[in-house]
C-alpha atoms as a PDB file:
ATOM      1  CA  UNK A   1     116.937 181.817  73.014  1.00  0.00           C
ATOM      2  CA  UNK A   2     117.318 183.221  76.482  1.00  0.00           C
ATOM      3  CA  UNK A   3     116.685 180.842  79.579  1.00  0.00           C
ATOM      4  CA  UNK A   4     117.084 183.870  81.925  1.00  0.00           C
ATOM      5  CA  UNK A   5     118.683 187.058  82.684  1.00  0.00           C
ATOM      6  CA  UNK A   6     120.332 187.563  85.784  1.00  0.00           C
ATOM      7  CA  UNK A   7     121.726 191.419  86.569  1.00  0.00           C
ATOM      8  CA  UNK A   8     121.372 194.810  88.423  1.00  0.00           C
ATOM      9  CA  UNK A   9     117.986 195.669  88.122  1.00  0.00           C
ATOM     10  CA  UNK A  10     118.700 199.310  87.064  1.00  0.00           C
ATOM     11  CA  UNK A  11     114.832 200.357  86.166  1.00  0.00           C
ATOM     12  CA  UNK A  12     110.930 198.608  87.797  1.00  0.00           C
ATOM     13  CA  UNK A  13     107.686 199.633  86.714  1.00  0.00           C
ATOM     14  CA  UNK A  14     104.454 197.555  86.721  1.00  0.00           C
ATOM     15  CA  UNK A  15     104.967 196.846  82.618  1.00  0.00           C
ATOM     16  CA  UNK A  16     108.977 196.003  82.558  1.00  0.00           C
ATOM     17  CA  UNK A  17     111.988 196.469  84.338  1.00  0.00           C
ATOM     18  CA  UNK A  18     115.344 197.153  82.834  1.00  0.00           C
ATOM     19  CA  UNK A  19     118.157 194.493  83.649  1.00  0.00           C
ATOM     20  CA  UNK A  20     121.742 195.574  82.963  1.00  0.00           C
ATOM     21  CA  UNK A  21     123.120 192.354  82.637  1.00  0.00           C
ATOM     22  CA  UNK A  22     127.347 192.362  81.371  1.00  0.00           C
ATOM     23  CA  UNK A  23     127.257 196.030  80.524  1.00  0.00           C
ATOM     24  CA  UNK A  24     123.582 195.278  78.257  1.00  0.00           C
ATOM     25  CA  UNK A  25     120.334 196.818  79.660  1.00  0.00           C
ATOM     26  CA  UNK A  26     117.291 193.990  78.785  1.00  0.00           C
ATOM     27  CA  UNK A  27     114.217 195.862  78.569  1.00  0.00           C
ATOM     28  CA  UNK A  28     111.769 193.083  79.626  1.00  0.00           C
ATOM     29  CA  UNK A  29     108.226 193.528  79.781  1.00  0.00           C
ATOM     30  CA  UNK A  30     106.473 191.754  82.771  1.00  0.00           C
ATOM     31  CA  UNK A  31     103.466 191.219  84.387  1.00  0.00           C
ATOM     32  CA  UNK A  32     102.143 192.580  87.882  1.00  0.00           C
ATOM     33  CA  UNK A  33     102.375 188.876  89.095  1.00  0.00           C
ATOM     34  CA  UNK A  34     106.149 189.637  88.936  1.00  0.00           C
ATOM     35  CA  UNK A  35     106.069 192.855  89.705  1.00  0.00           C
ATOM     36  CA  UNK A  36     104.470 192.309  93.082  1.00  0.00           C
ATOM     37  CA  UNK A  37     107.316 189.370  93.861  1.00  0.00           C
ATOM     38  CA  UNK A  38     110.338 191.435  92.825  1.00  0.00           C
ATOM     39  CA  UNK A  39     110.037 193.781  96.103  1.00  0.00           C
ATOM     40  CA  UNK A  40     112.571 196.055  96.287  1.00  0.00           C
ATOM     41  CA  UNK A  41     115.658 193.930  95.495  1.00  0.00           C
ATOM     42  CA  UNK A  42     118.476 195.224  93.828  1.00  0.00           C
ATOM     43  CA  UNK A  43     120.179 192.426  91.802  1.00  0.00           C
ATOM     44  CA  UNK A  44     117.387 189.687  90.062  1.00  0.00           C
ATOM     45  CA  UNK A  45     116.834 186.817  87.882  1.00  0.00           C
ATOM     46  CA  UNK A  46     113.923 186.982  85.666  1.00  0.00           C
ATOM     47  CA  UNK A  47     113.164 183.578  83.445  1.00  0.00           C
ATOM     48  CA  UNK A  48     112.511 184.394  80.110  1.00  0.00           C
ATOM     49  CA  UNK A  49     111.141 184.094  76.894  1.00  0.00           C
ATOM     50  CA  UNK A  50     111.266 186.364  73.075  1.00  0.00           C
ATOM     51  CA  UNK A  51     108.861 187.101  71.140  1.00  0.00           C
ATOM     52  CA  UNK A  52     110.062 187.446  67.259  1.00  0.00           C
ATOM     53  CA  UNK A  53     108.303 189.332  65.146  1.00  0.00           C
ATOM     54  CA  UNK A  54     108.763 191.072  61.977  1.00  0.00           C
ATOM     55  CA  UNK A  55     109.005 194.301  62.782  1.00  0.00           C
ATOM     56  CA  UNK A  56     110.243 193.514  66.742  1.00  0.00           C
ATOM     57  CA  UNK A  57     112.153 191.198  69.100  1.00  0.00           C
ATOM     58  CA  UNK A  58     110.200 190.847  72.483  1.00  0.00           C
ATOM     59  CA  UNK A  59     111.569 190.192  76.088  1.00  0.00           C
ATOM     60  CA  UNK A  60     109.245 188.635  78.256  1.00  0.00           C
ATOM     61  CA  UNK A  61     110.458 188.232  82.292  1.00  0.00           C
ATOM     62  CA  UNK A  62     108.630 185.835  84.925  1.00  0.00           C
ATOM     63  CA  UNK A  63     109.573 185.351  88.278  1.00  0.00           C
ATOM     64  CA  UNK A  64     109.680 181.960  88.156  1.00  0.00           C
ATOM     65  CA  UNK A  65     109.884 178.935  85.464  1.00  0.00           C
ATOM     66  CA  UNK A  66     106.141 178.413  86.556  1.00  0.00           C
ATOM     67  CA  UNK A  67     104.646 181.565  85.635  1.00  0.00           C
ATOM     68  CA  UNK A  68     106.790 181.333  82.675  1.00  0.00           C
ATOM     69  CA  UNK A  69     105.300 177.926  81.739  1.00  0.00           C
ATOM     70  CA  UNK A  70     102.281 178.662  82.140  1.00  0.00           C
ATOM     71  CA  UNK A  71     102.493 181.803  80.122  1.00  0.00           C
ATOM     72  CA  UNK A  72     103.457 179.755  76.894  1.00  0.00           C
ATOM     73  CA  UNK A  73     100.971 177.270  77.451  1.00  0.00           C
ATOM     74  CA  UNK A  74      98.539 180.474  77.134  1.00  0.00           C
ATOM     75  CA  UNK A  75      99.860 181.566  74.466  1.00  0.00           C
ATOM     76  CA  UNK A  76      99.508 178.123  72.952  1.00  0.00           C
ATOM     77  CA  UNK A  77      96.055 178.736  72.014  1.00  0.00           C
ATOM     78  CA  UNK A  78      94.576 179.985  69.128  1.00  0.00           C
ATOM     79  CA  UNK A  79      93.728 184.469  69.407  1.00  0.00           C
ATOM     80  CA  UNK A  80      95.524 184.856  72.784  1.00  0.00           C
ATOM     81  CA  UNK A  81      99.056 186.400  72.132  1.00  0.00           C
ATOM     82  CA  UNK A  82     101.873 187.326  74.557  1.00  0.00           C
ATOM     83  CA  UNK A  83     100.323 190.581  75.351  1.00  0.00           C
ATOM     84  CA  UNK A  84      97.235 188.946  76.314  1.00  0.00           C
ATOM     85  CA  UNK A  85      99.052 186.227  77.866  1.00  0.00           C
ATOM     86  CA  UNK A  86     100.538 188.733  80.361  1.00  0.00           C
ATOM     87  CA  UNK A  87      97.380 190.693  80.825  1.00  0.00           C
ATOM     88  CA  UNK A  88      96.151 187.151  82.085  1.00  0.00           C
ATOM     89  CA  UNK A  89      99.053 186.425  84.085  1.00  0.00           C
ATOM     90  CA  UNK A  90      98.106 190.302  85.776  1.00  0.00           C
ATOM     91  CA  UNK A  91      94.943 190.288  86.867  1.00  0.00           C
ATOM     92  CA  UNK A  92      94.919 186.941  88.756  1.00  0.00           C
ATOM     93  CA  UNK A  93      97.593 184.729  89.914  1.00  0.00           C
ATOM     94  CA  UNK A  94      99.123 182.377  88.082  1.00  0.00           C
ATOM     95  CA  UNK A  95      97.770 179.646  90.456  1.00  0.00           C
ATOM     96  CA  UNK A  96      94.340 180.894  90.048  1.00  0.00           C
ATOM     97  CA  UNK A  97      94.409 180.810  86.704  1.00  0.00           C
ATOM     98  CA  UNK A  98      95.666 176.993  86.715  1.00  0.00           C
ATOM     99  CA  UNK A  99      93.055 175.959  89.222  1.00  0.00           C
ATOM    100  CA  UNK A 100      90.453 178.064  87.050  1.00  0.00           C
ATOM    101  CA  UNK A 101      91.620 175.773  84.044  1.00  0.00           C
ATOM    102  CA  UNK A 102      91.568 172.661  85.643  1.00  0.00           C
ATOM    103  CA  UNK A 103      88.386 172.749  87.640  1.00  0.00           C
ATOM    104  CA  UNK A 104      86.593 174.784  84.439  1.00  0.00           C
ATOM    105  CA  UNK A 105      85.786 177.865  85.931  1.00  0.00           C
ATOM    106  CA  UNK A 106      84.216 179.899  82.777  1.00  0.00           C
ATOM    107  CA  UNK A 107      83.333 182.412  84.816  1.00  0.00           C
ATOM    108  CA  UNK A 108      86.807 183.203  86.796  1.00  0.00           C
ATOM    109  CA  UNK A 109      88.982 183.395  82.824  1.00  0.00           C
ATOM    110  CA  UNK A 110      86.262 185.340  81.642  1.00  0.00           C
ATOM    111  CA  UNK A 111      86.459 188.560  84.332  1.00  0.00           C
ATOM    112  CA  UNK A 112      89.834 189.079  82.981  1.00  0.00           C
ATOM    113  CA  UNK A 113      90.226 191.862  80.375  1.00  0.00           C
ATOM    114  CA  UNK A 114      89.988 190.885  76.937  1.00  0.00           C
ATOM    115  CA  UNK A 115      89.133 187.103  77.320  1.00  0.00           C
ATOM    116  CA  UNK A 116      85.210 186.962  76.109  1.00  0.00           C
ATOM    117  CA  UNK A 117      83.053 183.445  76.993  1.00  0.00           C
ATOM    118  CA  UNK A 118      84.225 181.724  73.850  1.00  0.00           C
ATOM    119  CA  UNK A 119      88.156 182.634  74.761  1.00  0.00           C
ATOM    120  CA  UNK A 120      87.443 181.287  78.347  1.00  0.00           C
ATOM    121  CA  UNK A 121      85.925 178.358  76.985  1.00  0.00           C
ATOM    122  CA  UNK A 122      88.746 177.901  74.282  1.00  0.00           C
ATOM    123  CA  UNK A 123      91.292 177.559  77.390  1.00  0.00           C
ATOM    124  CA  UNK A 124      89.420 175.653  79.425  1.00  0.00           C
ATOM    125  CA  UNK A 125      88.992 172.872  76.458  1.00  0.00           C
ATOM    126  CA  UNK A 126      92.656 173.166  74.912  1.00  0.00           C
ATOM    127  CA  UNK A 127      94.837 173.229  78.514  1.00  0.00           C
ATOM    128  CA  UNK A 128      92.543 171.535  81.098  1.00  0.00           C
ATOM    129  CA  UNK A 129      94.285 167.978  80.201  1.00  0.00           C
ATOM    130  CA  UNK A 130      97.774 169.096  79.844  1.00  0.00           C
ATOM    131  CA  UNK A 131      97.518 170.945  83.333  1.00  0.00           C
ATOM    132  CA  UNK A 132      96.087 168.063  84.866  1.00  0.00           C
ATOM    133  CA  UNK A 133      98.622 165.487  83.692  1.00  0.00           C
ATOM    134  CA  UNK A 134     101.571 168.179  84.510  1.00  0.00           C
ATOM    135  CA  UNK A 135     100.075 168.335  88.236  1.00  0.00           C
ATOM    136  CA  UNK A 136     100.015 170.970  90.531  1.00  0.00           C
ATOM    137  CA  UNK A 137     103.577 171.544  90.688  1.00  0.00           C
ATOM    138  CA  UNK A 138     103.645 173.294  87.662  1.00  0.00           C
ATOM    139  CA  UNK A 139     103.811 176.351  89.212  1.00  0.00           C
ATOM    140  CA  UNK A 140     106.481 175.346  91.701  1.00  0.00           C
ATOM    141  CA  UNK A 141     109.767 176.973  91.632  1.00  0.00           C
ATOM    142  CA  UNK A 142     112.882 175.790  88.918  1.00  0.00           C
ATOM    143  CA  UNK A 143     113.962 172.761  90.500  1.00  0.00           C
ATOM    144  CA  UNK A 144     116.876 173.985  92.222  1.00  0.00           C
ATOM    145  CA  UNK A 145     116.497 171.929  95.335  1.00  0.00           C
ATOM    146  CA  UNK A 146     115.068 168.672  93.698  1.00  0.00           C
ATOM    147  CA  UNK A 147     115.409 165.203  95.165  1.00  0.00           C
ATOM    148  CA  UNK A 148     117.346 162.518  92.593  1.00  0.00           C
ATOM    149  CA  UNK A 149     113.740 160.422  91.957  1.00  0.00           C
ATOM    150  CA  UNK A 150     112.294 164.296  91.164  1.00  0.00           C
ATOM    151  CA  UNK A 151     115.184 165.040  88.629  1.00  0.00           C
ATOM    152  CA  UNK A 152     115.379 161.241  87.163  1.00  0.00           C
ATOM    153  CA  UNK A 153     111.509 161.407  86.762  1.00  0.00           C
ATOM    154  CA  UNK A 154     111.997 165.112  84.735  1.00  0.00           C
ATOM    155  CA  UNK A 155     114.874 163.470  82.415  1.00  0.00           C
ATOM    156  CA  UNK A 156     112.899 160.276  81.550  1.00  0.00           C
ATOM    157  CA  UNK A 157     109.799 162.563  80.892  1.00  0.00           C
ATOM    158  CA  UNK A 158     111.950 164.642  79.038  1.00  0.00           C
ATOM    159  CA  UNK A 159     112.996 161.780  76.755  1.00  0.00           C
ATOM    160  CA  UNK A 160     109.618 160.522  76.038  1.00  0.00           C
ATOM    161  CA  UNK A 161     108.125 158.503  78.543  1.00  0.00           C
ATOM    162  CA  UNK A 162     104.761 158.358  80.567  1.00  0.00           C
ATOM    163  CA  UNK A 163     105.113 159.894  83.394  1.00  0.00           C
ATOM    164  CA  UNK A 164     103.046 157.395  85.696  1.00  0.00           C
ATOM    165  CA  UNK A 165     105.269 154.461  84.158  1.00  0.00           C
ATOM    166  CA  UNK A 166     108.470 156.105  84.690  1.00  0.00           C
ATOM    167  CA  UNK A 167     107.719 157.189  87.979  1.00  0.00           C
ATOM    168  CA  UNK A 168     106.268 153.487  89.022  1.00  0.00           C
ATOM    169  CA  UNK A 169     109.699 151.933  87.328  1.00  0.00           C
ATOM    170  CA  UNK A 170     111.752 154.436  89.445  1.00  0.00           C
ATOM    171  CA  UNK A 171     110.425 153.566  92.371  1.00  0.00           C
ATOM    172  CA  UNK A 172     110.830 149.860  91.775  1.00  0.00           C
ATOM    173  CA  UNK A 173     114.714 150.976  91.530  1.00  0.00           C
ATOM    174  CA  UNK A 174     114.982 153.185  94.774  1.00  0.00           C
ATOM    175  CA  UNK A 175     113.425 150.183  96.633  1.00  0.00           C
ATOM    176  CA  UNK A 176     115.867 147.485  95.403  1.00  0.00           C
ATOM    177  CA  UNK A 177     118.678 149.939  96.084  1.00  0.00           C
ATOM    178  CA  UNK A 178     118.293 151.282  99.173  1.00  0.00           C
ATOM    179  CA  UNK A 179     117.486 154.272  97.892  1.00  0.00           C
ATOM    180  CA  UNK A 180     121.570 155.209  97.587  1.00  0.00           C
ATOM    181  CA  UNK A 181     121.613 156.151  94.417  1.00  0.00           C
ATOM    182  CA  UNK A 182     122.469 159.158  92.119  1.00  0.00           C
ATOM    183  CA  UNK A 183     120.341 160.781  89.472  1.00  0.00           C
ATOM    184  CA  UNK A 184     123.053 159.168  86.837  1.00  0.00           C
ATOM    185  CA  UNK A 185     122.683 155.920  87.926  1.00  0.00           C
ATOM    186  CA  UNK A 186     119.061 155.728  88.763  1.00  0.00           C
ATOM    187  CA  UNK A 187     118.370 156.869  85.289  1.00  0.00           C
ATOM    188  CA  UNK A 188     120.512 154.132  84.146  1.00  0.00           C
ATOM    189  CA  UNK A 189     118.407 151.361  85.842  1.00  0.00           C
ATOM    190  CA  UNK A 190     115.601 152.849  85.241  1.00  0.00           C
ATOM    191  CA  UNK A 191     116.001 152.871  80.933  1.00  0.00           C
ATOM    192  CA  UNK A 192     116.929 149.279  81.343  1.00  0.00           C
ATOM    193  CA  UNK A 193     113.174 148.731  83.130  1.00  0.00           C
ATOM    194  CA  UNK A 194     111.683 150.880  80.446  1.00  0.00           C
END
């Protein structure tokens, strides 16, 4: 429902900060990962995600759409729930945890609070091969600074393709035109390849 909150950040402590955003304070609950990158800045953007329950609505803030990816793959799996998720996402980095997943570190998951062996090894099995075929940059920043082949790849992905094939077939297109193209156009060529 929410993409992101951008505001004043009127209230930070290591569980949530307070964002009044257009006269609204968001009470959003974080994790120290976040905490530790938000330093002492006065206005901030926190990517987001809610949690619906019954009896609550849930704000969830991460510093960037990595953490916040990686989060709802977490929380993907079977007995490990958003609070969880950010208890994860708190006691080691978000990068550790990825390269914990892919390489099958048991042992790493496991130290954190509340995952037991079978949890760990629940992960492990469920996100190894999605986290592997997203690659390492899932943890990179929103693409704000993206090149066109980067954000042509993430819209044909987006609609359904392989990645490798889509990426080969763009490639193919850069080369025969001189790479002077934009994202509009080199998507264009690119479905007509595909």
């Amino acid at each position: 429902m929410y993409a992101y909150i951008d505001g004043k950040l009127v209230f930070k402590s290591p569980a949530f900060v307070v964002i009044d955003a257009g006269g609204v304070g968001y009470h959003i609950n974080i994790s120290l990962n976040t905490f530790s990158k938000l330093g002492n800045t006065e206005r901030c953007k926190l990517f987001t995600w809610l949690h619906v329950k019954e009896d609550a609505h849930t704000l969830y803030g991460f510093v960037d759409e990595g953490e916040r990816r990686l989060f709802l793959h977490l929380i993907s799996i079977s007995g490990i729930g958003p609070n969880t998720g950010r208890m994860m996402l708190s006691s080691i980095t978000p990068e550790e945890i990825q390269g914990a997943i892919i390489s099958g570190n048991v042992s790493l998951i496991q130290r954190i609070k509340g995952i037991g062996p079978k949890s760990a090894q629940r992960i492990i099995l469920e996100l190894q091969d999605k986290l592997r075929k997203e690659g390492t940059d899932t943890l990179s920043p929103a693409p704000l600074n993206k090149t066109v082949k980067d954000e042509a790849l993430s819209a044909l992905v987006m609609l359904g393709f392989a990645r490798q094939q889509a990426e080969k077939v763009l490639d193919q297109e850069i080369n025969k035109n001189s790479g002077d193209l934009s994202v509009e156009q080199l998507i264009k060529f690119a479905l007509k390849s595909l």
